[in-house]
N, C-alpha and C. Protein backbone atom coordinates (compact mmCIF):
# COMPACT_ATOMS: atom_id res chain seq x y z
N UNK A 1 30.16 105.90 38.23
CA UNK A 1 31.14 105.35 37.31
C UNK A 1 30.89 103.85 37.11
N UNK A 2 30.41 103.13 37.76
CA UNK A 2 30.41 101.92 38.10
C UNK A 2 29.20 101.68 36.90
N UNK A 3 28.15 102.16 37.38
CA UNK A 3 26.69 102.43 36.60
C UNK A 3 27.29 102.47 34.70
N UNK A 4 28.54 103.10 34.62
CA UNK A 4 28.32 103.38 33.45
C UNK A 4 29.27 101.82 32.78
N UNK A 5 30.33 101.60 33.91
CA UNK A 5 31.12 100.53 32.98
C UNK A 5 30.39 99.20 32.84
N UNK A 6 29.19 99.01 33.86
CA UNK A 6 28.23 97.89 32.99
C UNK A 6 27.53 98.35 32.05
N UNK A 7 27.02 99.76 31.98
CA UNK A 7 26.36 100.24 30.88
C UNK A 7 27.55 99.93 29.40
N UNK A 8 28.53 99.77 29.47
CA UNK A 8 28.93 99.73 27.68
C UNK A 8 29.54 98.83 28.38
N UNK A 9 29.83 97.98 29.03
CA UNK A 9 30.41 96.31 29.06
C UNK A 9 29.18 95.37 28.31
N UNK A 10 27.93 95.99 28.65
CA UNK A 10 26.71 95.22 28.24
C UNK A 10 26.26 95.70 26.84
N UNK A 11 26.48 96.59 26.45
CA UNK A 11 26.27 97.54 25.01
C UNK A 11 27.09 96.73 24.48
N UNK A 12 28.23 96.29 24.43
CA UNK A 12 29.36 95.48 23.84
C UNK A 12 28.93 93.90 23.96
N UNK A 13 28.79 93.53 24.93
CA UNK A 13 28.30 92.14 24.57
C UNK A 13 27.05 92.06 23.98
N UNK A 14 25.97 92.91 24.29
CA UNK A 14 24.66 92.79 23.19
C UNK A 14 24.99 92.98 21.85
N UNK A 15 26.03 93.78 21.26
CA UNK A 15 26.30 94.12 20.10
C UNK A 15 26.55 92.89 19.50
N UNK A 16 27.54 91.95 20.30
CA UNK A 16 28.29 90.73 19.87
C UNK A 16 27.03 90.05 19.16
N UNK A 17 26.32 90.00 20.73
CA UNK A 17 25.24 89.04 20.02
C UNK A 17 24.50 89.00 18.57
N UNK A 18 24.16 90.44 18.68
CA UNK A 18 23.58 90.77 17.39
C UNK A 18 24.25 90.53 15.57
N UNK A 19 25.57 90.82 15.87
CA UNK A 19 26.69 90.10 15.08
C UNK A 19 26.49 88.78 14.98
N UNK A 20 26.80 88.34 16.04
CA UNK A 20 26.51 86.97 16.13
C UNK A 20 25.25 86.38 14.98
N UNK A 21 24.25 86.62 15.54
CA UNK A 21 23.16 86.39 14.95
C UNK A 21 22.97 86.63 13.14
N UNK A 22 23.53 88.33 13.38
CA UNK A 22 23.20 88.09 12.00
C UNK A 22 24.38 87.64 10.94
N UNK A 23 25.76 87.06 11.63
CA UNK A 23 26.86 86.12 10.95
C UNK A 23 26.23 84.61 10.65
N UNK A 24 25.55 84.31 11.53
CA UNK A 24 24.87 83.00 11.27
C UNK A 24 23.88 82.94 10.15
N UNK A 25 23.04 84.04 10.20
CA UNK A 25 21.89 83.94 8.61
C UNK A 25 22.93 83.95 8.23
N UNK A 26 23.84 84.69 7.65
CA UNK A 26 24.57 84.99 6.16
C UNK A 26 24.99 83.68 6.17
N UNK A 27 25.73 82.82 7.16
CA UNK A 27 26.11 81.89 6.82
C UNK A 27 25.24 80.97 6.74
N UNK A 28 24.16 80.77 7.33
CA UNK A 28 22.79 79.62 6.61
C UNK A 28 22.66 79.67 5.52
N UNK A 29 22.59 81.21 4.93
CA UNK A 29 22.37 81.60 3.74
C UNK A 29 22.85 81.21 2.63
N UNK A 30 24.16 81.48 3.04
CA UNK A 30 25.28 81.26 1.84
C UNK A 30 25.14 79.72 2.07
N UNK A 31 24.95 78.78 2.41
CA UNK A 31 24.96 77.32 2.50
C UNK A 31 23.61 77.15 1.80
N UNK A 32 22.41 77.52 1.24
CA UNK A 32 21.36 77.06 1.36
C UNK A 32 20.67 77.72 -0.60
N UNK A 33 21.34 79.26 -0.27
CA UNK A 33 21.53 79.71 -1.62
C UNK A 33 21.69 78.86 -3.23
N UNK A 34 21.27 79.03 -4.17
CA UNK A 34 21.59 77.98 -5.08
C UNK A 34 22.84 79.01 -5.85
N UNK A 35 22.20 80.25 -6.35
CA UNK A 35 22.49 80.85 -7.31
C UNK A 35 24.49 81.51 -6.75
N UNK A 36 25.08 81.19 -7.73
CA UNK A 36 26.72 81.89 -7.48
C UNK A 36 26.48 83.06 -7.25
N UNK A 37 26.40 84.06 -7.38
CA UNK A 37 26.04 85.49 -7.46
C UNK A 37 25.54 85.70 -6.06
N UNK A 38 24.71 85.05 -5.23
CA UNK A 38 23.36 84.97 -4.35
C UNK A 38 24.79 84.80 -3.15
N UNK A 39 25.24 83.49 -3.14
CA UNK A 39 26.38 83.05 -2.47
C UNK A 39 27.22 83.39 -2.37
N UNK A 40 27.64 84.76 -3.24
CA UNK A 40 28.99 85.79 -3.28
C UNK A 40 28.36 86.69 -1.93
N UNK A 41 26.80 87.37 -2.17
CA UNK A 41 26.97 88.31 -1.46
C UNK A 41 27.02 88.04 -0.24
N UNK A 42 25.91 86.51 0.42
CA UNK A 42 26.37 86.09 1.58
C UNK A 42 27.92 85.94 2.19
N UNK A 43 28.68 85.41 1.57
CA UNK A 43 29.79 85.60 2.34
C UNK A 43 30.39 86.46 2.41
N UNK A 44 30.32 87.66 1.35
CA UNK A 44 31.07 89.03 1.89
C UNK A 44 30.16 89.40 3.33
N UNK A 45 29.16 88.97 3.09
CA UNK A 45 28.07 89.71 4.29
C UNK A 45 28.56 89.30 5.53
N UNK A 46 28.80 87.48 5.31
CA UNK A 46 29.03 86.86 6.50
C UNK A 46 30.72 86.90 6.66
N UNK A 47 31.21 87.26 6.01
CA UNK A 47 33.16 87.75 6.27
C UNK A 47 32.68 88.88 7.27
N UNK A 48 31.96 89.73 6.65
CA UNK A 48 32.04 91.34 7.66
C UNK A 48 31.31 91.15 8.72
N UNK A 49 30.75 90.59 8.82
CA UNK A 49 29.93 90.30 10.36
C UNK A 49 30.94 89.38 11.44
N UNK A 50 31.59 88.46 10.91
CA UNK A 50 32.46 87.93 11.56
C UNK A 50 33.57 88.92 12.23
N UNK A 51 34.01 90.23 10.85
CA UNK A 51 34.84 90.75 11.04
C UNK A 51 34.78 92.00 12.61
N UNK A 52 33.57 92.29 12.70
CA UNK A 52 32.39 93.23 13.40
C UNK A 52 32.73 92.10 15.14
N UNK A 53 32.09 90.86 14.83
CA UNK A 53 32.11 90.13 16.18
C UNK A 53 33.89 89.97 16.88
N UNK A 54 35.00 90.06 15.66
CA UNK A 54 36.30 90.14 16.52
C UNK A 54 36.72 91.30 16.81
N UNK A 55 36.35 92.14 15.89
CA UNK A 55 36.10 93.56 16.82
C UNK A 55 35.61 93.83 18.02
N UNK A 56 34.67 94.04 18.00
CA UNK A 56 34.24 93.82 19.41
C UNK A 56 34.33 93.34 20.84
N UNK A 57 34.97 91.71 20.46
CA UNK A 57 35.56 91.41 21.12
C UNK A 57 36.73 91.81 21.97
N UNK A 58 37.62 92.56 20.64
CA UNK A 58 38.70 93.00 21.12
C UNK A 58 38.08 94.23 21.77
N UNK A 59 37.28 95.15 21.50
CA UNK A 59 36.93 95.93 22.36
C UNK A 59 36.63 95.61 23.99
N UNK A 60 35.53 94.74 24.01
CA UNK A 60 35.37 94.34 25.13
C UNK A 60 36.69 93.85 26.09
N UNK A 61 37.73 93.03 25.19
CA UNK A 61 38.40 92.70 26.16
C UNK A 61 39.50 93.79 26.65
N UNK A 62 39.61 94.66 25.62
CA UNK A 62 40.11 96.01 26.47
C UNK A 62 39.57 97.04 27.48
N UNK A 63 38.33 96.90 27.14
CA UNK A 63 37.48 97.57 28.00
C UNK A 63 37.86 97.13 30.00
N UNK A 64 37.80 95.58 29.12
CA UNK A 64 37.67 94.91 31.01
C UNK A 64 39.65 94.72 31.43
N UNK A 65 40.53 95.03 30.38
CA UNK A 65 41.65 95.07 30.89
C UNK A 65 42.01 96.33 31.32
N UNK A 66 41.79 97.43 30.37
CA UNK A 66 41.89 98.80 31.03
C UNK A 66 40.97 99.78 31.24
N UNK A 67 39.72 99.65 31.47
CA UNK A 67 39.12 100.63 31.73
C UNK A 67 38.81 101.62 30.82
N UNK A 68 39.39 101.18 29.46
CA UNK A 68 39.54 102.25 28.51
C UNK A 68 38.60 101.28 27.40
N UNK A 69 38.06 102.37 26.63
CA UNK A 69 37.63 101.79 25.41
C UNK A 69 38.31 102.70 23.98
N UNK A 70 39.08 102.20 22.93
CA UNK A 70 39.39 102.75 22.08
C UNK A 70 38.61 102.05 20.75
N UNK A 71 38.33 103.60 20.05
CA UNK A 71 37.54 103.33 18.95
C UNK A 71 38.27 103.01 17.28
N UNK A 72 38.88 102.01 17.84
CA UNK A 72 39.88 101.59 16.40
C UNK A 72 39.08 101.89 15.01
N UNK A 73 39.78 102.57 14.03
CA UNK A 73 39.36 102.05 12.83
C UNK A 73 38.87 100.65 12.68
N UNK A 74 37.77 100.91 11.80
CA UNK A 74 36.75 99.59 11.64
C UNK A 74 36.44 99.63 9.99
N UNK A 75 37.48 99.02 9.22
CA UNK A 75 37.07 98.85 7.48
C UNK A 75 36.13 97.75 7.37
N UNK A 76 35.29 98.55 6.28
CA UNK A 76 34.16 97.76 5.65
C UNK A 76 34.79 97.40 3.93
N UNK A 77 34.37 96.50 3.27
CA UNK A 77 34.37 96.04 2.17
C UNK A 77 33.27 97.19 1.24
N UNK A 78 32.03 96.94 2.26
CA UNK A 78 30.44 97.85 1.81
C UNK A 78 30.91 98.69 1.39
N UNK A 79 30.52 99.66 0.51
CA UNK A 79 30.37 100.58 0.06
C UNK A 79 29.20 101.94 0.62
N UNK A 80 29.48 102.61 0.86
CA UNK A 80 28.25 103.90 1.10
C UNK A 80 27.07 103.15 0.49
N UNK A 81 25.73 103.70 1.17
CA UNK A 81 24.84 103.18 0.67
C UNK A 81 24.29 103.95 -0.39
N UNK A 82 24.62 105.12 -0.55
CA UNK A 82 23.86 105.58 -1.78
C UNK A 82 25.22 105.08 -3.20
N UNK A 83 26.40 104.83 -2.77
CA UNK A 83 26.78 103.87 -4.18
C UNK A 83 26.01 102.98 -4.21
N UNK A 84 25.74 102.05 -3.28
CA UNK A 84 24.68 101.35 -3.56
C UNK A 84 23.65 101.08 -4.13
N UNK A 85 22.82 101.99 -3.99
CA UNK A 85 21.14 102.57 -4.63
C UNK A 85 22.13 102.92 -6.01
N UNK A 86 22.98 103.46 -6.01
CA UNK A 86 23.58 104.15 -7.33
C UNK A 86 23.82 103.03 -8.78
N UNK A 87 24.52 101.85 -7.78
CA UNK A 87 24.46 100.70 -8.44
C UNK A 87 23.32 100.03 -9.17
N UNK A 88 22.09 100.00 -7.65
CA UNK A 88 21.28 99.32 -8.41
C UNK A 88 20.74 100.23 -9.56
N UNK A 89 20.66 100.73 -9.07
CA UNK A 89 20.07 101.72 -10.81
C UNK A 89 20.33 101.60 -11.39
N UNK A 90 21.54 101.63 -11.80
CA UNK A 90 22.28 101.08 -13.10
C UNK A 90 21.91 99.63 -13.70
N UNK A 91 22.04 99.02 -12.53
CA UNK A 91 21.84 97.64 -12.78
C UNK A 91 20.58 97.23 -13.47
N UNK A 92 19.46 98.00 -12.80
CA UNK A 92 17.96 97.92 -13.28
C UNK A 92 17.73 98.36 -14.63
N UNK A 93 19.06 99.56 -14.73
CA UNK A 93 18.52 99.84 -16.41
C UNK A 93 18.95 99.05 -17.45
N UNK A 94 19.94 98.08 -17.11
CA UNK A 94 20.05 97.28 -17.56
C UNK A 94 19.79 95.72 -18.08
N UNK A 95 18.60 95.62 -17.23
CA UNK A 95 18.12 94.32 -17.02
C UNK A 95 16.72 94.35 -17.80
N UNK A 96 16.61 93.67 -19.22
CA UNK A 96 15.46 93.81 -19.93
C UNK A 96 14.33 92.74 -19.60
N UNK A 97 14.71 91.32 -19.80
CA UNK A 97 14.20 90.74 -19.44
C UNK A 97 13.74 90.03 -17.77
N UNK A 98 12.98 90.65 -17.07
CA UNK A 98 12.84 89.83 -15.88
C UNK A 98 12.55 88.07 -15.46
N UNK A 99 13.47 87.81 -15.25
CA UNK A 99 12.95 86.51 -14.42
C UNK A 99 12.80 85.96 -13.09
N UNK A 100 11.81 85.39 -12.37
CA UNK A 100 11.84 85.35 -10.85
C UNK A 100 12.48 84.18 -10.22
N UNK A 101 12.91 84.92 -8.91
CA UNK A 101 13.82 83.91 -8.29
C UNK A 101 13.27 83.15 -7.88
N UNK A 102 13.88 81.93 -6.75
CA UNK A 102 12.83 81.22 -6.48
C UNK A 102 12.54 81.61 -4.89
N UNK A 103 11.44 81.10 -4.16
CA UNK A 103 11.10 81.64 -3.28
C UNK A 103 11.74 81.23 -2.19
N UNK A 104 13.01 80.37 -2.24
CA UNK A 104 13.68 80.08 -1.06
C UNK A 104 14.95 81.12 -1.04
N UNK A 105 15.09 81.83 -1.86
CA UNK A 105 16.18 82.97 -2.17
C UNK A 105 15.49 83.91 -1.60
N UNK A 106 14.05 84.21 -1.85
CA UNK A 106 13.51 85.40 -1.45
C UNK A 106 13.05 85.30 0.27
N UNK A 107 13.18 84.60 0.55
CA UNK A 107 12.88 84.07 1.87
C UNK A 107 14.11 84.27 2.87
N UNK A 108 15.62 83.78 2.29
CA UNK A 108 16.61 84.07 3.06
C UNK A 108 16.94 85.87 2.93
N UNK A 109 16.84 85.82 1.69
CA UNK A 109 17.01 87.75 1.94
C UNK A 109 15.89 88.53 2.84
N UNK A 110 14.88 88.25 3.11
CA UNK A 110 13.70 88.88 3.70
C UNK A 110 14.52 88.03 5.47
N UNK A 111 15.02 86.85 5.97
CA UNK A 111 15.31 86.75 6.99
C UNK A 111 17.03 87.96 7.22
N UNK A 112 17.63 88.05 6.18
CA UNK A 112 18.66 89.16 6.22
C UNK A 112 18.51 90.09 6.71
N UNK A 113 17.34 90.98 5.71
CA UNK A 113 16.68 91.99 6.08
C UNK A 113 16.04 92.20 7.51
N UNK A 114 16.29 91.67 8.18
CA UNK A 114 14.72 91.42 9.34
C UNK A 114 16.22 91.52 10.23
N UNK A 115 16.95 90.89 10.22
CA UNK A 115 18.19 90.59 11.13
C UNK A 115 19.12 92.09 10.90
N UNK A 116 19.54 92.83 10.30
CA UNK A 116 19.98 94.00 9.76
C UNK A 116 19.03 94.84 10.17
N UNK A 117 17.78 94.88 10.08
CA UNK A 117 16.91 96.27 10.47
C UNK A 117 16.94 95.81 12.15
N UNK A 118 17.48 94.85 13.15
CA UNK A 118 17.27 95.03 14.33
C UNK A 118 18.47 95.15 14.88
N UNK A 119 19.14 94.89 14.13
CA UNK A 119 20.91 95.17 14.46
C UNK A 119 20.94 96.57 14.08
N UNK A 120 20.71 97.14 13.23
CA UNK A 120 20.67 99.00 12.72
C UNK A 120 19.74 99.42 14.00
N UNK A 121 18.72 98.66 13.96
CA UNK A 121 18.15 99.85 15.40
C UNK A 121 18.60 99.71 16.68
N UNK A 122 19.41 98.67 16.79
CA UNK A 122 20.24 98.19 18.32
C UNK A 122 20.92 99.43 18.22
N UNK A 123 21.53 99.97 17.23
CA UNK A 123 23.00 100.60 17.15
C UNK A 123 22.55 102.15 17.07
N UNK A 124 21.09 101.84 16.29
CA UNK A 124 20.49 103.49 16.70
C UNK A 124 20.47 104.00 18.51
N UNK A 125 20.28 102.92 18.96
CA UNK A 125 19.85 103.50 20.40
C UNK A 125 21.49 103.74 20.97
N UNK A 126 21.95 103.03 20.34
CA UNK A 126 23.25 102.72 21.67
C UNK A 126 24.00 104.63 20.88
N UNK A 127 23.71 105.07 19.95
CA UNK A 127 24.65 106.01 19.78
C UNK A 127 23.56 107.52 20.02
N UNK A 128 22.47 106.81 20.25
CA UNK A 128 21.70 107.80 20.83
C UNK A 128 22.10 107.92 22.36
N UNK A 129 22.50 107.30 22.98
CA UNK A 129 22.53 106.92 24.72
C UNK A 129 23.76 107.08 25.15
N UNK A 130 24.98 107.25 24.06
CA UNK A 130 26.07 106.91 24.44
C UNK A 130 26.81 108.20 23.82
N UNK A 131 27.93 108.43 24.47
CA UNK A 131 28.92 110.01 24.34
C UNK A 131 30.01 109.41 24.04
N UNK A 132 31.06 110.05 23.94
CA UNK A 132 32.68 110.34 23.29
C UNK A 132 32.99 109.30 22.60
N UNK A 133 34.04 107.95 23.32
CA UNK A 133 34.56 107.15 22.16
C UNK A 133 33.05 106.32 22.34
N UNK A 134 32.84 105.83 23.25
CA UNK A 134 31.97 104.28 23.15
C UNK A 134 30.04 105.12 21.93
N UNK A 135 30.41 106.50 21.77
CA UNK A 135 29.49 106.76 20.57
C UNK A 135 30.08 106.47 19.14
N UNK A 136 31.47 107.05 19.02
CA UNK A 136 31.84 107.14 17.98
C UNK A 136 31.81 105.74 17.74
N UNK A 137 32.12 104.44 18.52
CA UNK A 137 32.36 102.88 18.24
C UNK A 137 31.18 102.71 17.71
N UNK A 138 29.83 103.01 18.12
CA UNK A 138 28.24 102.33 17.58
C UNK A 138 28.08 103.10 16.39
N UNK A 139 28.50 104.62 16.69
CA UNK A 139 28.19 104.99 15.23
C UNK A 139 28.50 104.52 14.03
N UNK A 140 29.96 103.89 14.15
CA UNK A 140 30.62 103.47 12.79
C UNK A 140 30.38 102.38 12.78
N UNK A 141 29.66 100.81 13.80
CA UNK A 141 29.04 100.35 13.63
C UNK A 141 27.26 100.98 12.88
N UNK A 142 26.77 101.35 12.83
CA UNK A 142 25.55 101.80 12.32
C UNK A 142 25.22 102.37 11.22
N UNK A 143 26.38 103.22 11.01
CA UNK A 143 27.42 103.43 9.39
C UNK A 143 27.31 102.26 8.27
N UNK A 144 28.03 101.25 9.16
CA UNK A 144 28.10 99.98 8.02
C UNK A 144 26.83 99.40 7.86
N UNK A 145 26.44 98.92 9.26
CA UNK A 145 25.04 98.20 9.12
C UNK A 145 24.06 98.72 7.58
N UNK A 146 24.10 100.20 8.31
CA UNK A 146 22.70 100.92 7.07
C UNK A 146 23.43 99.88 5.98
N UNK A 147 24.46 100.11 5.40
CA UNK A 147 25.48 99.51 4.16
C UNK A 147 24.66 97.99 3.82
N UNK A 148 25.02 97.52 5.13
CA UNK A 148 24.31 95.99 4.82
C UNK A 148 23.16 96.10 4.53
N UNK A 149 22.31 96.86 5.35
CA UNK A 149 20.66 97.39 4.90
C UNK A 149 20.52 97.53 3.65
N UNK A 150 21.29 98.29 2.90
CA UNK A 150 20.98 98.95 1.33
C UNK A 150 21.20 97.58 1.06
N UNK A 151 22.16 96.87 1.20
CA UNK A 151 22.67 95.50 -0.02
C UNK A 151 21.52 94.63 0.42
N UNK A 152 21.06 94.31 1.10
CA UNK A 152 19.99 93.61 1.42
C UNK A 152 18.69 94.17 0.40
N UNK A 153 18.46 95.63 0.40
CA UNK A 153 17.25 96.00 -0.03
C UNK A 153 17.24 95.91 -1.49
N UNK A 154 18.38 95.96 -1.81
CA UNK A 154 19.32 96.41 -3.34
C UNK A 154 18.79 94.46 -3.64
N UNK A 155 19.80 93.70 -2.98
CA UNK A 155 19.01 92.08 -3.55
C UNK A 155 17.47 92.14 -3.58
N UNK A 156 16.93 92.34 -2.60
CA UNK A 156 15.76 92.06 -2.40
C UNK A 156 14.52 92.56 -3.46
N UNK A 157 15.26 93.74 -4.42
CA UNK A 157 14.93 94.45 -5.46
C UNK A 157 14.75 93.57 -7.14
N UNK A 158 15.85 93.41 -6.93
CA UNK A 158 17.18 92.54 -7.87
C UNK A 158 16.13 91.29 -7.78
N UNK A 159 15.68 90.50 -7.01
CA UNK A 159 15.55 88.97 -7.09
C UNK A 159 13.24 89.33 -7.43
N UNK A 160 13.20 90.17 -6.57
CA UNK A 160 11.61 90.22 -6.84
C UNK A 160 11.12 90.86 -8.04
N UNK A 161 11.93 91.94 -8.46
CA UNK A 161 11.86 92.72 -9.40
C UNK A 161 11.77 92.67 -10.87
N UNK A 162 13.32 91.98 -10.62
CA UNK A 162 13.87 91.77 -11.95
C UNK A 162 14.48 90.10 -11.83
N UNK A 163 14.44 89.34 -10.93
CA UNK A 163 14.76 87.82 -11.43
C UNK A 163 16.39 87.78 -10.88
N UNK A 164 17.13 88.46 -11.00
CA UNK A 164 18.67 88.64 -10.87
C UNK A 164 18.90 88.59 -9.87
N UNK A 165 20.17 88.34 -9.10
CA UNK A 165 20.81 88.64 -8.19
C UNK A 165 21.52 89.66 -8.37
N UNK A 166 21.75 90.51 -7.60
CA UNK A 166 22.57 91.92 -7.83
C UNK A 166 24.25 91.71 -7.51
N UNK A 167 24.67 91.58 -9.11
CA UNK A 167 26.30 90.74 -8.68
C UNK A 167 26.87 92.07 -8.46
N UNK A 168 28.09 91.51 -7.54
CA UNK A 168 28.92 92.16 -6.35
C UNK A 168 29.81 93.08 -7.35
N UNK A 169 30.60 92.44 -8.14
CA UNK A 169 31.47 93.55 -9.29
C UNK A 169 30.32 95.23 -9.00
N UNK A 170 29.20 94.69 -9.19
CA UNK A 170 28.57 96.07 -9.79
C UNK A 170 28.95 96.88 -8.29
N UNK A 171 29.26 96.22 -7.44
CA UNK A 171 29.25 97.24 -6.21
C UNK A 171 30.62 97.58 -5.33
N UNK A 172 31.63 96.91 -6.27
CA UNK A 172 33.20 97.80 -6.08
C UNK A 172 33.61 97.29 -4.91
N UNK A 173 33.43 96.12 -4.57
CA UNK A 173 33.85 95.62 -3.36
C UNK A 173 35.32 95.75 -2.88
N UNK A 174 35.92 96.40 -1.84
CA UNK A 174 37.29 96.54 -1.77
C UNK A 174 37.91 95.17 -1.93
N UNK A 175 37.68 94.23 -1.24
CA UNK A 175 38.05 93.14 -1.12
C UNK A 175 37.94 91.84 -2.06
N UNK A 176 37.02 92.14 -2.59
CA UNK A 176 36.51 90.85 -3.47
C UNK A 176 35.20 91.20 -4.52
């Protein structure tokens, strides 16, 4: 028993970290970004990552007050990722003329991306390794992540592709 409550006391603080980490790109990002559109999606990105690290927290600190871990509802803004892909499509058929971004835009989305594909595979293992609630907690962490994954891949499309930033309206944001 002992074996297992450092096993997800430490699953929980690595998670943080990873939050952590990737709340900080979004927020480099969104500071460094030129384009409005570019700077919308960072801070929804970097709101939900923040939102992810006080989660957690609160997990953890229940964990170490009762022994218990409960898998609270966890709302995302994101959307499913295939609305996503669904979006950009749309978006692409709409976009006649391409123009390219510049390469310091394409540079912070490619550090997004890179930070999201190691946070998605943190969360692959932990719900591979892990049973009842403390699975269901990584899963619905890993749920959203992919989410951030698509919006990442969806810009990263959007800015190399076609010149654009992939504005947020097109993607039904609950929140904003």
């Amino acid at each position: 028993v002992e074996e297992k409550n450092m096993k997800i006391e430490q699953a929980i603080q690595t998670a943080i970290e990873y939050e952590k980490r990737v709340a900080e790109t979004y927020k480099n990002a969104m500071q460094e970004v030129e384009s409005a559109a570019g700077k919308r999606v960072f801070e929804v990105l970097a709101k939900e990552e923040q939102g992810h690290i006080d989660y957690l927290e609160s997990r953890l600190s229940e964990w170490r007050e009762t022994g218990q871990l409960s898998a609270e509802a966890l709302p995302t803004a994101v959307p499913p990722p295939e609305k996503i892909d669904e979006a950009a499509r749309q978006l692409k058929e709409k976009l006649d003329q391409p123009q390219s971004a510049s390469t310091a835009e394409q540079a912070l989305l490619q550090k997004a991306l890179v930070a999201e594909e190691e946070t998605s595979g943190f969360y692959e293992k932990m719900v591979a390794q892990m049973e009842g609630t403390e699975r269901e907690l990584f899963a619905r962490f890993l749920e959203i992540e992919r989410g951030h994954l698509a919006i990442v891949k969806a810009e990263i499309d959007a800015v190399t592709g076609f010149g654009y930033w992939f504005d947020m309206p097109e993607w039904r944001f609950a929140d904003g």
